[in-house]
N, C-alpha and C. Protein backbone atom coordinates (compact mmCIF):
# COMPACT_ATOMS: atom_id res chain seq x y z
N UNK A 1 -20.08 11.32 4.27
CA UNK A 1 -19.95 9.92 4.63
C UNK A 1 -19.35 9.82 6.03
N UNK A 2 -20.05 8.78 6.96
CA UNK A 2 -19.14 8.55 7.90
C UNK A 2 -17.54 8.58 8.16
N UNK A 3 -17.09 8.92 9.16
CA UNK A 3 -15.98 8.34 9.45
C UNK A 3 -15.71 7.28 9.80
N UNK A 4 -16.40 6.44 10.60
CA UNK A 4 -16.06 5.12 10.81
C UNK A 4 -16.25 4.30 9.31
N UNK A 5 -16.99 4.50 8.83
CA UNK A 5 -17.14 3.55 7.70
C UNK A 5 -16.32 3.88 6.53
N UNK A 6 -15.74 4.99 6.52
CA UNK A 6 -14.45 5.45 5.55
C UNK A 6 -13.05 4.27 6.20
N UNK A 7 -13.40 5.00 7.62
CA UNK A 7 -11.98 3.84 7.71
C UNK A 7 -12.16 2.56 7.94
N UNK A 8 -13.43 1.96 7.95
CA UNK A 8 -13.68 0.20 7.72
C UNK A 8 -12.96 0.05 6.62
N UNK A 9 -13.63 0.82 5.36
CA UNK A 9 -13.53 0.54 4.02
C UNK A 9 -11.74 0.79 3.68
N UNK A 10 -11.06 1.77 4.39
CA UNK A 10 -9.82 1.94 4.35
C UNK A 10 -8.91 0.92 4.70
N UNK A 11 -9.38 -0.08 6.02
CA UNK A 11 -8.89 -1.05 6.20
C UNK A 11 -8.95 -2.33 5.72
N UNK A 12 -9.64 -2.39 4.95
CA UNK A 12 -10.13 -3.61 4.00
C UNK A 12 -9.89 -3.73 3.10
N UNK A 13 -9.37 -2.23 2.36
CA UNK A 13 -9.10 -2.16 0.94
C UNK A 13 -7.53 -2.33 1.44
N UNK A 14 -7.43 -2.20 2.76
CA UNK A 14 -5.20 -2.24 2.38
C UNK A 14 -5.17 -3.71 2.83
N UNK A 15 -6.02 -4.14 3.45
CA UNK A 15 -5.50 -5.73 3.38
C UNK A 15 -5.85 -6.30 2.09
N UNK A 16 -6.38 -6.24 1.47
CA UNK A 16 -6.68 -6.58 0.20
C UNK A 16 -5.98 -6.34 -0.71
N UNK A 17 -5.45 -4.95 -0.89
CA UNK A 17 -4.33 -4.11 -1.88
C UNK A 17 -2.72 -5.03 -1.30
N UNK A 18 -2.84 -5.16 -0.37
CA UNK A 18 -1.31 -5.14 0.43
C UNK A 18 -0.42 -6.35 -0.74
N UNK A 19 -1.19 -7.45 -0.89
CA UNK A 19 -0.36 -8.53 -1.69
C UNK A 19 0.00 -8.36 -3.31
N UNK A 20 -1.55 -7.91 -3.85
CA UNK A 20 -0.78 -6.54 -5.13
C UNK A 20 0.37 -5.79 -5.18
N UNK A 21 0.49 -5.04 -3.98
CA UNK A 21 1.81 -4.57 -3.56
C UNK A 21 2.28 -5.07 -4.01
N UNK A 22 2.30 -6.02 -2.97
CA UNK A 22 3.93 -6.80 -2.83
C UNK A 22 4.66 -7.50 -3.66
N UNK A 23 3.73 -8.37 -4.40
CA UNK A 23 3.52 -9.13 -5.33
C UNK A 23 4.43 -8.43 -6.77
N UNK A 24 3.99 -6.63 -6.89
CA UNK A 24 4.74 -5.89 -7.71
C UNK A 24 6.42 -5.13 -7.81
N UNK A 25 6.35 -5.22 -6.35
CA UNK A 25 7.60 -5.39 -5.65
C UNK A 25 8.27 -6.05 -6.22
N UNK A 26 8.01 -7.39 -6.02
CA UNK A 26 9.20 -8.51 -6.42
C UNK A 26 9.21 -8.73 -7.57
N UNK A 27 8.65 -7.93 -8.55
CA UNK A 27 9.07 -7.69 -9.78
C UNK A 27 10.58 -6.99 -10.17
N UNK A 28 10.72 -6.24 -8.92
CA UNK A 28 11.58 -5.32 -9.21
C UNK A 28 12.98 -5.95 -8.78
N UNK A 29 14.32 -6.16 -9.87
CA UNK A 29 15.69 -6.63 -8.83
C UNK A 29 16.36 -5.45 -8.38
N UNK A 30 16.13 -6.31 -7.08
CA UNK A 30 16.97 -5.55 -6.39
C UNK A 30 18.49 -5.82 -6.00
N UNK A 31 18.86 -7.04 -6.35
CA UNK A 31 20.33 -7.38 -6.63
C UNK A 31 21.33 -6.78 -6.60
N UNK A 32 21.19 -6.14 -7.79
CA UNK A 32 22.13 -4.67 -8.05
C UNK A 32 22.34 -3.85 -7.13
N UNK A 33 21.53 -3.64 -6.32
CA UNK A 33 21.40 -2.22 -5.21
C UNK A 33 21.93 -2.69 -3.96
N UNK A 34 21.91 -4.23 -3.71
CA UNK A 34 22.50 -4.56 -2.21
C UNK A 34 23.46 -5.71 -2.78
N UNK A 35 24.40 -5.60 -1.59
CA UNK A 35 25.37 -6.71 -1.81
C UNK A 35 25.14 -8.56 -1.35
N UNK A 36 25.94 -9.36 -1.95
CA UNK A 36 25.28 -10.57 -2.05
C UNK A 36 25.62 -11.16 -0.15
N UNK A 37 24.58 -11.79 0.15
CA UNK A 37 24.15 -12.00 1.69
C UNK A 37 23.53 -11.09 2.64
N UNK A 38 22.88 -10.11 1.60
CA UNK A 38 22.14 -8.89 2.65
C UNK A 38 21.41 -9.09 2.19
N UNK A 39 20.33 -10.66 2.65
CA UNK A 39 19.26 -10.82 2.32
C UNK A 39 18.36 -10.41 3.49
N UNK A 40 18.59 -10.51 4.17
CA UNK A 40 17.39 -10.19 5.63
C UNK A 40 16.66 -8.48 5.18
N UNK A 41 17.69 -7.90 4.78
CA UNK A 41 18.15 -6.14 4.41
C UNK A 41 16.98 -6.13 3.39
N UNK A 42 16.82 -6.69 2.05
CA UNK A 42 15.94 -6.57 1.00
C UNK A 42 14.87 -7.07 0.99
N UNK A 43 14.46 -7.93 2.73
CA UNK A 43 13.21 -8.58 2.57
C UNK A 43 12.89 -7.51 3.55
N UNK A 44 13.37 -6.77 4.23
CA UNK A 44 13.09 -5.34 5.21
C UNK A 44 12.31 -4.32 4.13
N UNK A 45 13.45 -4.13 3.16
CA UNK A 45 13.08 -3.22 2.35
C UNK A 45 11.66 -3.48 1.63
N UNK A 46 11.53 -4.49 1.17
CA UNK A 46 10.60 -5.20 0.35
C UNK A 46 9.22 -4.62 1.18
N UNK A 47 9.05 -5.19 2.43
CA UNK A 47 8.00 -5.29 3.67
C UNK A 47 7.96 -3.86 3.72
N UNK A 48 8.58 -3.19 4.09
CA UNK A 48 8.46 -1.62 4.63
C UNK A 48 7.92 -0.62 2.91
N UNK A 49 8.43 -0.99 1.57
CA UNK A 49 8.27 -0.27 0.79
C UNK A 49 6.98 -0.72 0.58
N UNK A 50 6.39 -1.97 0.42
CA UNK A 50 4.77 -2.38 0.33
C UNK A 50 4.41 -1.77 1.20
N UNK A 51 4.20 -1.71 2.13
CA UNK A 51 3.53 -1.35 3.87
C UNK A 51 3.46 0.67 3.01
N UNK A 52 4.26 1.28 2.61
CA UNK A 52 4.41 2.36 2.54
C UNK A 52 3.23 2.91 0.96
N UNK A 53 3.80 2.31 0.28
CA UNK A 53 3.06 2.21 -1.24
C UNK A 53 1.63 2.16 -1.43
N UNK A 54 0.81 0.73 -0.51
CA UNK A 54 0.38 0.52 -0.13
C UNK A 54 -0.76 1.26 0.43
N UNK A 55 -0.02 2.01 1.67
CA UNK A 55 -0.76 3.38 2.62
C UNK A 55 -1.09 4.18 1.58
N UNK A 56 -0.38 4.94 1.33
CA UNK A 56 -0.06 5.92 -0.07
C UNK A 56 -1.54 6.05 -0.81
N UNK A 57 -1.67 4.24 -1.76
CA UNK A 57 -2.63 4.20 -2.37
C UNK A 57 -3.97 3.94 -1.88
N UNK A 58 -3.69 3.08 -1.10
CA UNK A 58 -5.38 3.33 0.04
C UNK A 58 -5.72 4.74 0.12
N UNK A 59 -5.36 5.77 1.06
CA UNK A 59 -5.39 6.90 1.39
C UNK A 59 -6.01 7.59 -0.18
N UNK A 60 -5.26 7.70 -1.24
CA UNK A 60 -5.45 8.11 -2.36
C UNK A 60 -7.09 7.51 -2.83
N UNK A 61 -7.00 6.48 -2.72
CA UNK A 61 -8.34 5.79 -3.04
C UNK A 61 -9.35 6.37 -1.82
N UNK A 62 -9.08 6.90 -0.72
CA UNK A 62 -10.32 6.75 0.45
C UNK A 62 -10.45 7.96 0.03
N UNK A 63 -9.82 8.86 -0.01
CA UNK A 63 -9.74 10.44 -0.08
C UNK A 63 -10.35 10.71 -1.71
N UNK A 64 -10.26 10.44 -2.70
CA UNK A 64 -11.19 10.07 -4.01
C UNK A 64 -12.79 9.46 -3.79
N UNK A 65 -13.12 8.25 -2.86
CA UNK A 65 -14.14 8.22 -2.22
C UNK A 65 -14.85 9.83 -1.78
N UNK A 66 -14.16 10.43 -0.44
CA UNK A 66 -14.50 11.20 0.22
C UNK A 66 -14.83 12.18 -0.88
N UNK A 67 -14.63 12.75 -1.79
CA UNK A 67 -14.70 13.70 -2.43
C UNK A 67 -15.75 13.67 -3.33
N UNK A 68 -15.72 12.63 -3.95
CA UNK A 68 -16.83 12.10 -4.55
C UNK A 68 -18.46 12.21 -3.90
N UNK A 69 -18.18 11.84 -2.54
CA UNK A 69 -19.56 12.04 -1.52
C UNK A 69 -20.02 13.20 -1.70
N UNK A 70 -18.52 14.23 -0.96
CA UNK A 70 -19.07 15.26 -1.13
C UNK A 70 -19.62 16.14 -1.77
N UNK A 71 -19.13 16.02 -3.35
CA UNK A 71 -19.89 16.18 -4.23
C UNK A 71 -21.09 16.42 -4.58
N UNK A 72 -21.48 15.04 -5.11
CA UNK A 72 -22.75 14.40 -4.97
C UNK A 72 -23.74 13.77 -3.99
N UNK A 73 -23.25 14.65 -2.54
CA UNK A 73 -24.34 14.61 -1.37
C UNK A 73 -24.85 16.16 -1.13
C-alpha cells in the first residue's frame, strides 16, 4: 500500500479517534491525584494524555492495516 495514502488514512482516523479519546479521559477522576486549584495542570494532562493514547492507537490501527496488505498482496 502506498505511503501517502497510509498516512491520509492515519490522519483522519486520529482526528476522528481524538474525541473518543478524550471523551474517555474524562471518565477518569482525577481529583485525587492533583490538588484543589491545579486546574489549568489536569486540563494539560487531560490534552497531552489524549494527544498520546490517541497516537498510540492510530499507529496500532495503521500498522494492522499495513500488515494485512502485505499479506494478502
Amino acid at each position: 500500500m502506498d505511503i501517502t495514502i497510509l498516512s491520509i488514512i492515519e490522519l483522519f482516523l486520529f482526528f476522528v479517534t481524538f474525541p473518543f479519546v478524550f471523551q474517555a479521559f474524562n471518565a477518569f477522576d482525577t481529583s485525587r491525584i492533583f490538588r484543589k486549584g491545579y486546574i489549568w495542570q489536569i486540563q494539560i494532562i487531560y490534552i497531552f494524555s489524549s494527544v498520546i493514547f490517541t497516537y498510540l492507537f492510530i499507529k496500532a490501527i495503521v500498522n494492522l492495516i499495513q500488515i494485512s496488505a502485505n499479506i494478502f498482496s
